[in-house]
Protein backbone atom coordinates (compact mmCIF):
# COMPACT_ATOMS: atom_id res chain seq x y z
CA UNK A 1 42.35 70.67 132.79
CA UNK A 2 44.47 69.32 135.82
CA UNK A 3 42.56 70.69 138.76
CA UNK A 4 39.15 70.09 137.46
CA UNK A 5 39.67 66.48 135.97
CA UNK A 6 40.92 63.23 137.87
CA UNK A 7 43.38 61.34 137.03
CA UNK A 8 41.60 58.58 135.66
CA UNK A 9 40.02 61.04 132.64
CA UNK A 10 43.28 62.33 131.98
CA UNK A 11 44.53 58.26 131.35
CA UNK A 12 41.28 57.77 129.11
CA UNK A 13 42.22 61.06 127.15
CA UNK A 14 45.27 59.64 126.24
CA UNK A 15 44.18 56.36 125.44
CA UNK A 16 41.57 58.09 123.05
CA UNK A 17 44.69 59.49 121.66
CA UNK A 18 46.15 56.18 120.67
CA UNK A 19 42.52 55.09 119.35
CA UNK A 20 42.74 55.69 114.91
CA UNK A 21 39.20 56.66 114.77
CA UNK A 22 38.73 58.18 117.92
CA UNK A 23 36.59 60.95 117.91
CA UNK A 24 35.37 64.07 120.61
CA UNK A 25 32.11 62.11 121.03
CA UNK A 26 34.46 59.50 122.54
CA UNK A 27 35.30 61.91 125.32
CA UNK A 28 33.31 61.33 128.37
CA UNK A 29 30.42 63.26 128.54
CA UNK A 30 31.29 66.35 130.93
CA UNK A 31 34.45 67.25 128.17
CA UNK A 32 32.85 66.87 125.16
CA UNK A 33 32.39 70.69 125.40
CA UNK A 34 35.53 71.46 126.56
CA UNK A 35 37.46 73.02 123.51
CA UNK A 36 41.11 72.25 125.07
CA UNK A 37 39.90 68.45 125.53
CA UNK A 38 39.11 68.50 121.80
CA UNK A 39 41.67 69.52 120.77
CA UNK A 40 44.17 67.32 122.52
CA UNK A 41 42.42 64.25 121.04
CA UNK A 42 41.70 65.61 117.66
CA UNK A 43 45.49 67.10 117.22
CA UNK A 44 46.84 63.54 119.11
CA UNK A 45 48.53 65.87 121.19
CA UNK A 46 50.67 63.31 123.09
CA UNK A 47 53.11 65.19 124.96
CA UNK A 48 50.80 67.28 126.24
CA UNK A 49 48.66 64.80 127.86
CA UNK A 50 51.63 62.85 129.28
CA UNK A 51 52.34 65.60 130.75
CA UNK A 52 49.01 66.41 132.11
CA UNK A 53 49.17 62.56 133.70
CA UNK A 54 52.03 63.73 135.42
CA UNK A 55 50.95 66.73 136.58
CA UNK A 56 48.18 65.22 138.59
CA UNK A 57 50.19 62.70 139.51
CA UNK A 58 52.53 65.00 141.37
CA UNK A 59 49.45 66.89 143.15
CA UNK A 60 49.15 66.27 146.59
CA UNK A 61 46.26 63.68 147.45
């Protein structure tokens, strides 16, 4: 989820997050399939994406 993903889809997976009626067909279209992506966003797993941000954040450019 960190290595394979940019930084910028790990920001709009957490903004999904904050969406109400945000659903996995929200997600772009490469992690739709991606069962851990899913379930971040359907169990508005906050923490875990914040710290996913910050993971990739840390990695060396």
């Amino acid at each position: 989820m960190v290595y394979g993903n940019t930084l910028s889809f790990l920001q709009r997976l957490r903004q999904l997050v904050d969406v109400e009626e945000a659903r996995t067909v929200d997600l772009p279209a490469g992690m739709q399939t991606n069962a851990f992506a899913r379930h971040l966003l359907e169990a508005k797993c906050v923490e875990v994406i914040d710290y996913l941000v910050f993971a990739k954040q840390c990695e060396p450019t």
